[in-house]
Every structure is written in C-alpha cells, then in structure tokens.
C-alpha atoms as a PDB file:
ATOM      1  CA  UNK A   1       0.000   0.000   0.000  1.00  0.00           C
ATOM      2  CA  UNK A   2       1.720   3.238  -1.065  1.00  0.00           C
ATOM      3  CA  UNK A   3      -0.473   5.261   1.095  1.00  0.00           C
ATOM      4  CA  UNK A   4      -3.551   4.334   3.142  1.00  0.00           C
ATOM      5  CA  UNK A   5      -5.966   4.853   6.374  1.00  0.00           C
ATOM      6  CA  UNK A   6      -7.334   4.065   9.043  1.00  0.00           C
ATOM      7  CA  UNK A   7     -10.878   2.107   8.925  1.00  0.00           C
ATOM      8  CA  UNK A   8     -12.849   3.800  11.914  1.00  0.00           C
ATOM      9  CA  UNK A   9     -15.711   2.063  13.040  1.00  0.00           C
ATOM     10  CA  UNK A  10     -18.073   4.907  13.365  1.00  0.00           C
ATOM     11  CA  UNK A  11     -20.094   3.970  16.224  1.00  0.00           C
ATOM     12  CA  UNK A  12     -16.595   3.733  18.168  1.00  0.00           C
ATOM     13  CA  UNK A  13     -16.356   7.481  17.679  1.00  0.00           C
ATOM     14  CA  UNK A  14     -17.034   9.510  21.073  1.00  0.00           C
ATOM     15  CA  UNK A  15     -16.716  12.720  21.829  1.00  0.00           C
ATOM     16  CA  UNK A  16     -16.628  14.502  18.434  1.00  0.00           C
ATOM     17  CA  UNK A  17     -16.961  18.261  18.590  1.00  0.00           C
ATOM     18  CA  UNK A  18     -19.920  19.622  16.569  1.00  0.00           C
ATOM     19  CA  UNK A  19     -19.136  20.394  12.293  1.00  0.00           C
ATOM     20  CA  UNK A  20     -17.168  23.627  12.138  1.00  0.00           C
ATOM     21  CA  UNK A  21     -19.955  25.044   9.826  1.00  0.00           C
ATOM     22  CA  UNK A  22     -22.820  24.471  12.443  1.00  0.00           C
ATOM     23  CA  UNK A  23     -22.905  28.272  13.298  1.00  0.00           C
ATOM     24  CA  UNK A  24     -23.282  29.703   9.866  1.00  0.00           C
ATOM     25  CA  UNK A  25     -25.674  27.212   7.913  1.00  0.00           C
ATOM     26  CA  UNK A  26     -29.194  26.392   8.307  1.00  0.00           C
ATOM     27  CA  UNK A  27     -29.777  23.382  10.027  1.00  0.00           C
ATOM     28  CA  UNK A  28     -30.782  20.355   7.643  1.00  0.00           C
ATOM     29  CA  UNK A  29     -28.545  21.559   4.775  1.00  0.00           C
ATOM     30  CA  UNK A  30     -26.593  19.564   2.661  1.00  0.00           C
ATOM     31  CA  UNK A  31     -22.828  19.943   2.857  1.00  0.00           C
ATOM     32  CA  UNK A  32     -20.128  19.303  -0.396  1.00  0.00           C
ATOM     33  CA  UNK A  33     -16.973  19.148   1.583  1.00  0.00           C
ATOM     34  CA  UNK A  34     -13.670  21.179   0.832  1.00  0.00           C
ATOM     35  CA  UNK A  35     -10.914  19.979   2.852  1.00  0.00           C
ATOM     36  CA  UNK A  36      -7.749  20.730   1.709  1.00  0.00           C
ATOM     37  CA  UNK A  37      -4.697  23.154   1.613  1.00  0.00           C
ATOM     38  CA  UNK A  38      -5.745  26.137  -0.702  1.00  0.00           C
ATOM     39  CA  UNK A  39      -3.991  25.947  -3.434  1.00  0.00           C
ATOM     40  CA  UNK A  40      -4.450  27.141  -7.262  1.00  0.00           C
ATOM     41  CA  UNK A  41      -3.615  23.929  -8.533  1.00  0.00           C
ATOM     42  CA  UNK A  42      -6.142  22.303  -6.427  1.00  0.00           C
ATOM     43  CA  UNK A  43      -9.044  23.675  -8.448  1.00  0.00           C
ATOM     44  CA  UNK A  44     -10.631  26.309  -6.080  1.00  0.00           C
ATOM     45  CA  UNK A  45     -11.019  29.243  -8.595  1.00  0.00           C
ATOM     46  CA  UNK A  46     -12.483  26.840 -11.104  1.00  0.00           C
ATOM     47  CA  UNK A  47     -14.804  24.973  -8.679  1.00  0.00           C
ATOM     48  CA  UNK A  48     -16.231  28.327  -7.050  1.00  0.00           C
ATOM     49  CA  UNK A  49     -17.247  29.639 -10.726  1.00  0.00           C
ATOM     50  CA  UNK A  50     -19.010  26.500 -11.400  1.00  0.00           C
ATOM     51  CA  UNK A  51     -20.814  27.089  -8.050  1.00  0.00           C
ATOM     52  CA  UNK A  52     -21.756  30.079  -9.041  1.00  0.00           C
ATOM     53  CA  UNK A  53     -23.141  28.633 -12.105  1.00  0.00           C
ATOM     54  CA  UNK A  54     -24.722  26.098 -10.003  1.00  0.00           C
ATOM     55  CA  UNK A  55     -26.211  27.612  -6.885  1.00  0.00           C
ATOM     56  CA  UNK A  56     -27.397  30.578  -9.508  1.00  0.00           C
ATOM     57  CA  UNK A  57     -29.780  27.900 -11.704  1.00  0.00           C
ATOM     58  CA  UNK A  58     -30.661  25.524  -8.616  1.00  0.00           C
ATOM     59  CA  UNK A  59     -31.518  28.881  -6.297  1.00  0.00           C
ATOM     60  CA  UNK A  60     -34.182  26.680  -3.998  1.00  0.00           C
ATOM     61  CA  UNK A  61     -31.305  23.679  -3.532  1.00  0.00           C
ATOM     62  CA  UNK A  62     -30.237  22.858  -0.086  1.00  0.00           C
ATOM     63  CA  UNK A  63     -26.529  22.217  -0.514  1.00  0.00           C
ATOM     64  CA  UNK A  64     -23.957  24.544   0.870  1.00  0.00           C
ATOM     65  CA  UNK A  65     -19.772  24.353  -0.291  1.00  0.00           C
ATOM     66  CA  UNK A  66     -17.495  24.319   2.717  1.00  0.00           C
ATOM     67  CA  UNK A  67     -14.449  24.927   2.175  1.00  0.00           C
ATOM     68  CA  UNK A  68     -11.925  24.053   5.419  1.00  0.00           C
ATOM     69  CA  UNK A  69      -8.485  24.498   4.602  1.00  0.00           C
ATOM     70  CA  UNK A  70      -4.961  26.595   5.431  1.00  0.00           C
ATOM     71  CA  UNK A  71      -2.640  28.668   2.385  1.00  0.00           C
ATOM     72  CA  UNK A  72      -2.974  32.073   1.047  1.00  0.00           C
ATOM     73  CA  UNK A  73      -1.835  30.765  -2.460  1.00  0.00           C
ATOM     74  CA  UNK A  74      -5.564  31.317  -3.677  1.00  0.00           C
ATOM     75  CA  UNK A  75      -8.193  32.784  -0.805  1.00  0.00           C
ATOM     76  CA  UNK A  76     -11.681  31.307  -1.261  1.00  0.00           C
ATOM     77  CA  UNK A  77     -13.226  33.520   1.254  1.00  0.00           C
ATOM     78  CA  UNK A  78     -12.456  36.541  -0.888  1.00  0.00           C
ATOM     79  CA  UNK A  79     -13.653  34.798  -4.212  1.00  0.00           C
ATOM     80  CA  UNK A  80     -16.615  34.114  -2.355  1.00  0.00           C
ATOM     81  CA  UNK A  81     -17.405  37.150  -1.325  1.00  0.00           C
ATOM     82  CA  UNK A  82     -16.582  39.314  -4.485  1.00  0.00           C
ATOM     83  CA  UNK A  83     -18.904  37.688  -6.511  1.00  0.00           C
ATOM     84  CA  UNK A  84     -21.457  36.979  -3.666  1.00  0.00           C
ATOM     85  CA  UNK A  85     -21.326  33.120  -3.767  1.00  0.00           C
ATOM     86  CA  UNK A  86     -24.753  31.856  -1.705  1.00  0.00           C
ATOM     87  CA  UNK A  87     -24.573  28.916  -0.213  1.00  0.00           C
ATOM     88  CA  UNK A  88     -20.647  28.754   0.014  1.00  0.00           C
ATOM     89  CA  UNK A  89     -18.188  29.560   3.206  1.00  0.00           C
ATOM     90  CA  UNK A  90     -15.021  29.080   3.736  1.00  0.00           C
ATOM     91  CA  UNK A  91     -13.692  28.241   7.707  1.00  0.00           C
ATOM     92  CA  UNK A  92     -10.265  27.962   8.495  1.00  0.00           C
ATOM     93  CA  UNK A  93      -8.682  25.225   9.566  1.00  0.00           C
ATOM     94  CA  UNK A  94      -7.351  23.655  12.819  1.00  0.00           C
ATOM     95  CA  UNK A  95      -6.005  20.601  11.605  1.00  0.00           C
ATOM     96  CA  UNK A  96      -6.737  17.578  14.116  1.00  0.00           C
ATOM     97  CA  UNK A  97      -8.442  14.244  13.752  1.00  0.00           C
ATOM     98  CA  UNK A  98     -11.424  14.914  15.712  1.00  0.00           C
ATOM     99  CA  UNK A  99     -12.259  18.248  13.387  1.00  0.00           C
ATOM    100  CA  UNK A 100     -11.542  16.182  10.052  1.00  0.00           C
ATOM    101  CA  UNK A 101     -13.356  13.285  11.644  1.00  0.00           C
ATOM    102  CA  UNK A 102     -16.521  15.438  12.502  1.00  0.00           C
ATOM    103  CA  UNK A 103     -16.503  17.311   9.370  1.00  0.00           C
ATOM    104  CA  UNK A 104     -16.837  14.275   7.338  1.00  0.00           C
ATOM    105  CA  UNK A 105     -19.473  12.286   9.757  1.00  0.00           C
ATOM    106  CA  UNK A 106     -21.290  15.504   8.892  1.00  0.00           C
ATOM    107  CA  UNK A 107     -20.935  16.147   5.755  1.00  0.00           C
ATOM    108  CA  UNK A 108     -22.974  14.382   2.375  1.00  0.00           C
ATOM    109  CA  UNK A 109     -20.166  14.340  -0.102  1.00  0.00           C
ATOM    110  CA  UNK A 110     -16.639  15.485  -0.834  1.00  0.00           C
ATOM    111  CA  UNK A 111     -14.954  17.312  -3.898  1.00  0.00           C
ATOM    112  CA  UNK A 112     -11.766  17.789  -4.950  1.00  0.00           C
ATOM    113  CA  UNK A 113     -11.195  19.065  -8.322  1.00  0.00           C
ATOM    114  CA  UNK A 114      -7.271  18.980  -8.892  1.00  0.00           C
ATOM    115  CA  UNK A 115      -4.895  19.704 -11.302  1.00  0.00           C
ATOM    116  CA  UNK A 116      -2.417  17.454  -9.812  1.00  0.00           C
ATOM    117  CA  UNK A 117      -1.849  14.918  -7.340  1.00  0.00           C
ATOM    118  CA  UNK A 118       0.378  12.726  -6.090  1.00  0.00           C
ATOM    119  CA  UNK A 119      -2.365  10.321  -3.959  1.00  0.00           C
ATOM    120  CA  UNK A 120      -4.810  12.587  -2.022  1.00  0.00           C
ATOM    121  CA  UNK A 121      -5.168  11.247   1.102  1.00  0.00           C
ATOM    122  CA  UNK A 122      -8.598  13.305   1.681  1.00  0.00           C
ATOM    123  CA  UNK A 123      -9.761  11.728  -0.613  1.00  0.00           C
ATOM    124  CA  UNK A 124      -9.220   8.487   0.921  1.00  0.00           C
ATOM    125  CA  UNK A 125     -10.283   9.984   4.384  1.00  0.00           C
ATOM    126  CA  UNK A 126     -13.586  10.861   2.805  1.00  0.00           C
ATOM    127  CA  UNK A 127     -14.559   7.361   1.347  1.00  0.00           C
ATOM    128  CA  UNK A 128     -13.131   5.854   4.367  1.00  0.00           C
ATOM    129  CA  UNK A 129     -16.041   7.575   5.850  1.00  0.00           C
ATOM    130  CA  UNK A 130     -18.628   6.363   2.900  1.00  0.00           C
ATOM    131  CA  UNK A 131     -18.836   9.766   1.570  1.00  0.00           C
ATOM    132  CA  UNK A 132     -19.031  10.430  -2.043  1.00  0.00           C
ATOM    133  CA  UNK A 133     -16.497  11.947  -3.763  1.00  0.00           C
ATOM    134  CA  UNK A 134     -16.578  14.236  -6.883  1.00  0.00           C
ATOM    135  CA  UNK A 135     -12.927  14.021  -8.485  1.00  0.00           C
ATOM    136  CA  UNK A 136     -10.873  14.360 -11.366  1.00  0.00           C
ATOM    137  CA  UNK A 137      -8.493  12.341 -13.580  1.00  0.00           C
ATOM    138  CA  UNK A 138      -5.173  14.109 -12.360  1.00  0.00           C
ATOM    139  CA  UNK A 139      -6.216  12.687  -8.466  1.00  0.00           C
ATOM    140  CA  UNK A 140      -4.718   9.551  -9.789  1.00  0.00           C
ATOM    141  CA  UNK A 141      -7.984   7.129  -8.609  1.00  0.00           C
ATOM    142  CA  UNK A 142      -8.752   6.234 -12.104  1.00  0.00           C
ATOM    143  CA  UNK A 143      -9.975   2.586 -10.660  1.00  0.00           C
ATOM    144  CA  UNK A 144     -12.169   4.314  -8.450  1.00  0.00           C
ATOM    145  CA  UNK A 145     -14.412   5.396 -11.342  1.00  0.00           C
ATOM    146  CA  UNK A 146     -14.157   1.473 -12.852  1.00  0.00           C
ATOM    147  CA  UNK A 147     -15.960   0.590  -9.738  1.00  0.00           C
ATOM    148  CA  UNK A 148     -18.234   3.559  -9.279  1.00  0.00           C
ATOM    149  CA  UNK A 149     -16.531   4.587  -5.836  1.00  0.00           C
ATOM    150  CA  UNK A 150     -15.903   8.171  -7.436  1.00  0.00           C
ATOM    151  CA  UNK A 151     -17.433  10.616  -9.633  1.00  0.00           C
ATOM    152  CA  UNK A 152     -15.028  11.900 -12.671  1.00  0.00           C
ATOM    153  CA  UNK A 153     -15.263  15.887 -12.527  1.00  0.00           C
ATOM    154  CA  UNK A 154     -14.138  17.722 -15.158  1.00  0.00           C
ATOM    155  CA  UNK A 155     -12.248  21.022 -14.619  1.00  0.00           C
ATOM    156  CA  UNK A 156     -14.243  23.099 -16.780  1.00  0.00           C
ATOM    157  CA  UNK A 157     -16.372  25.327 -15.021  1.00  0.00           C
ATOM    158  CA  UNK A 158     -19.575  24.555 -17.169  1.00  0.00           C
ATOM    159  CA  UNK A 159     -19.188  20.669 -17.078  1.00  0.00           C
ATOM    160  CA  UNK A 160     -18.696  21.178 -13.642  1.00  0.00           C
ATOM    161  CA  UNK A 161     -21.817  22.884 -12.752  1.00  0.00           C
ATOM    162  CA  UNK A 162     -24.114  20.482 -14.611  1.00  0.00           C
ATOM    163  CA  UNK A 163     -22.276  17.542 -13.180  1.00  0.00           C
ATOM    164  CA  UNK A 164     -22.642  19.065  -9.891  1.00  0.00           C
ATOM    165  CA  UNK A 165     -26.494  19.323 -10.556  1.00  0.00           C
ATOM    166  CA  UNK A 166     -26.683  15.705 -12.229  1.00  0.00           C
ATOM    167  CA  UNK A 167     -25.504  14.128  -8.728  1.00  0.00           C
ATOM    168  CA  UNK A 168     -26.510  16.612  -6.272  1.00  0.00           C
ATOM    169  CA  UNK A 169     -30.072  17.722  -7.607  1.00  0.00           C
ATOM    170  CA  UNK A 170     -31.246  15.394 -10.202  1.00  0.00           C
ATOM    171  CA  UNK A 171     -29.879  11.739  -8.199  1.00  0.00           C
ATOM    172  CA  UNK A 172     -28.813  12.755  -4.795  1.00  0.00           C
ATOM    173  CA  UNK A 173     -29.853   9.212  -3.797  1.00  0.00           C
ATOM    174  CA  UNK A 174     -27.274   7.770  -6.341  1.00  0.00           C
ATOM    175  CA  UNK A 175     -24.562   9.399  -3.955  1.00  0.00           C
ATOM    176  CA  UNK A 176     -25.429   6.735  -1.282  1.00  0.00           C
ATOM    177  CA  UNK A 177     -24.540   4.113  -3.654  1.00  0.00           C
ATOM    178  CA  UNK A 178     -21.288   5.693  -4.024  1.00  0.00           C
ATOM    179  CA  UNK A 179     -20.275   6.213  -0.981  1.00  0.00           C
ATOM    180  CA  UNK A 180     -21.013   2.640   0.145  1.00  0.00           C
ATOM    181  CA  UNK A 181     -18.638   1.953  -3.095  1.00  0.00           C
ATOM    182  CA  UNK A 182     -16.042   4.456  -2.258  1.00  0.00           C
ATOM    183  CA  UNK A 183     -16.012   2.476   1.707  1.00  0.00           C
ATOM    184  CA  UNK A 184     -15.512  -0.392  -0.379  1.00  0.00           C
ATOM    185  CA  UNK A 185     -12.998   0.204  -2.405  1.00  0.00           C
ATOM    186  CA  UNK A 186     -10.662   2.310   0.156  1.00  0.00           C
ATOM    187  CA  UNK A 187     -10.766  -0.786   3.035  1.00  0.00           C
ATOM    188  CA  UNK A 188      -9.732  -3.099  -0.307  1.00  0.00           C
ATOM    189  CA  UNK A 189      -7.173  -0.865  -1.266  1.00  0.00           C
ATOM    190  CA  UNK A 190      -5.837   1.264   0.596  1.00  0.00           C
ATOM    191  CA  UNK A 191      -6.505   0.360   4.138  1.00  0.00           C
ATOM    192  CA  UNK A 192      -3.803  -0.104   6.758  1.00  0.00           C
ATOM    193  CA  UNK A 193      -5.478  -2.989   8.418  1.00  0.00           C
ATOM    194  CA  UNK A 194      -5.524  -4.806   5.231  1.00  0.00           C
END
C-alpha cells in the first residue's frame, strides 16, 4: 500500500466536537466538503465559478460548499465574497483528527477538483467515511471510477456545474450508492489494516 488509512468504526467514535460550519448554515442543509490546503492547482477558482453557475440555476437547492483548509496561495473567502457566492463559506482550519473526523461524519459528499496529485489522502479519508467523492483524472484514482466509488469531474467550469447538478439535484440518492462503493474500495485498497 503506497499510502492508506485508518478504517474507523463509526459507532466507536465519542466525543466529536460539533461540524465547524454548524454556526453559519441552516440546520438540515446539505454539505459538499472542501478539505484541503488552498492551493491554485487544487481547483478552487475553477470549482467556485461553477458554483456560481450552479447555486445561480438551482436557487431553492439545499446544498452549501465548505471549504476548510490553510494557504494564502488562492483565498476562497475573498472569491466568495466578491462575486457573492450563496450557499458557500469558507472556515479555516485547525487541523486535528477529531475536526476532520466530525466534518466528514457531517458532511454528504466530498470534492476535490485537482490539477495534480500525487495520492490525495482526503480523498481516501472521505470514502473511508462512505462519503461520495466528486474528483478528477489528475487525483490519480482512475480505478475508483471502474468501480463507481468516485465521480469523474471535469475542470471546466460549465461541465462542472451540470455535473454538480446531475448528482446533487437530479440523483442525490445515487450518492449513497457511491459512498457505500467508495467504503468499499478504500478498506480493499488502501486500508492499513488490510
């Protein structure tokens, strides 16, 4: 295994604190997790104009971008916020396994749309916690799209945005199915206790 995780049994978790965005979005919502070091070549600029696209056409949707992340190579928060994103925050991030364990209990689904990778290992974290995950090519899970444990993403902003509504609006139940897959796949692959 050239990189892997840990399988948490989810009921074993105790003593989580609450998700970081608790404060700032309506309860009930839908979250599309962000967690990541921001960086340009991580896809941020690209993946907030397609949310803009997005949020702009599906204006009565429940879902809500998080971003939670470190870096000032690219600032979400003030891309956000000059082109008054709804339904999009960004929360800085305190890096420790109880945070990145709550935030992904609590969250529906996880994105990351790169321009390079070596092997994300949020990525892994997320479908280690049966979330699906929106991703690209250049994330270097190819087999995770053989065995539907990941959703291809394209980069283009446009694409994006109506792949974005395909899963999230138009067969949100379709991203159970891959998260179960994504659990799958990660404990078969990449898990340390394998």
């Amino acid at each position: 295994i050239p990189n892997g995780v840990s399988i948490i049994n989810k009921g074993q978790i105790k003593n989580l604190p609450r998700p970081p965005w608790e404060k700032f979005i309506p309860k009930g919502s839908n979250i599309l997790l962000f967690f990541r070091r921001f960086h340009r070549k991580k896809g941020i600029k690209e993946l907030l104009d397609s949310w803009k696209i997005f949020s702009e056409k599906n204006t009565k949707s429940n879902w809500w971008l998080v971003f939670i992340g470190y870096g000032n190579d690219i600032n979400p928060k003030e891309i956000i916020k000059k082109n008054n994103l709804r339904n999009c925050i960004t929360l800085d991030a305190v890096f420790n396994n109880k945070l990145k364990a709550s935030s992904y209990l609590n969250s529906e689904a996880f994105i990351l749309p790169s321009f390079s990778e070596g092997l994300p290992m949020a990525v892994l974290e997320a479908m280690s916690f049966s979330k699906a995950t929106f991703i690209t090519k250049e994330c270097n899970l190819n087999n995770a799209f053989d065995k539907k444990a990941a959703i291809e993403i394209p980069i283009n902003k446009y694409d994006l945005a109506n792949t974005l509504e395909e899963y999230l609006i138009n067969n949100n139940d379709e991203l159970n199915n891959f998260g179960q897959n994504a659990f799958k796949f990660v404990k078969q692959n990449y898990s340390w206790e394998k």
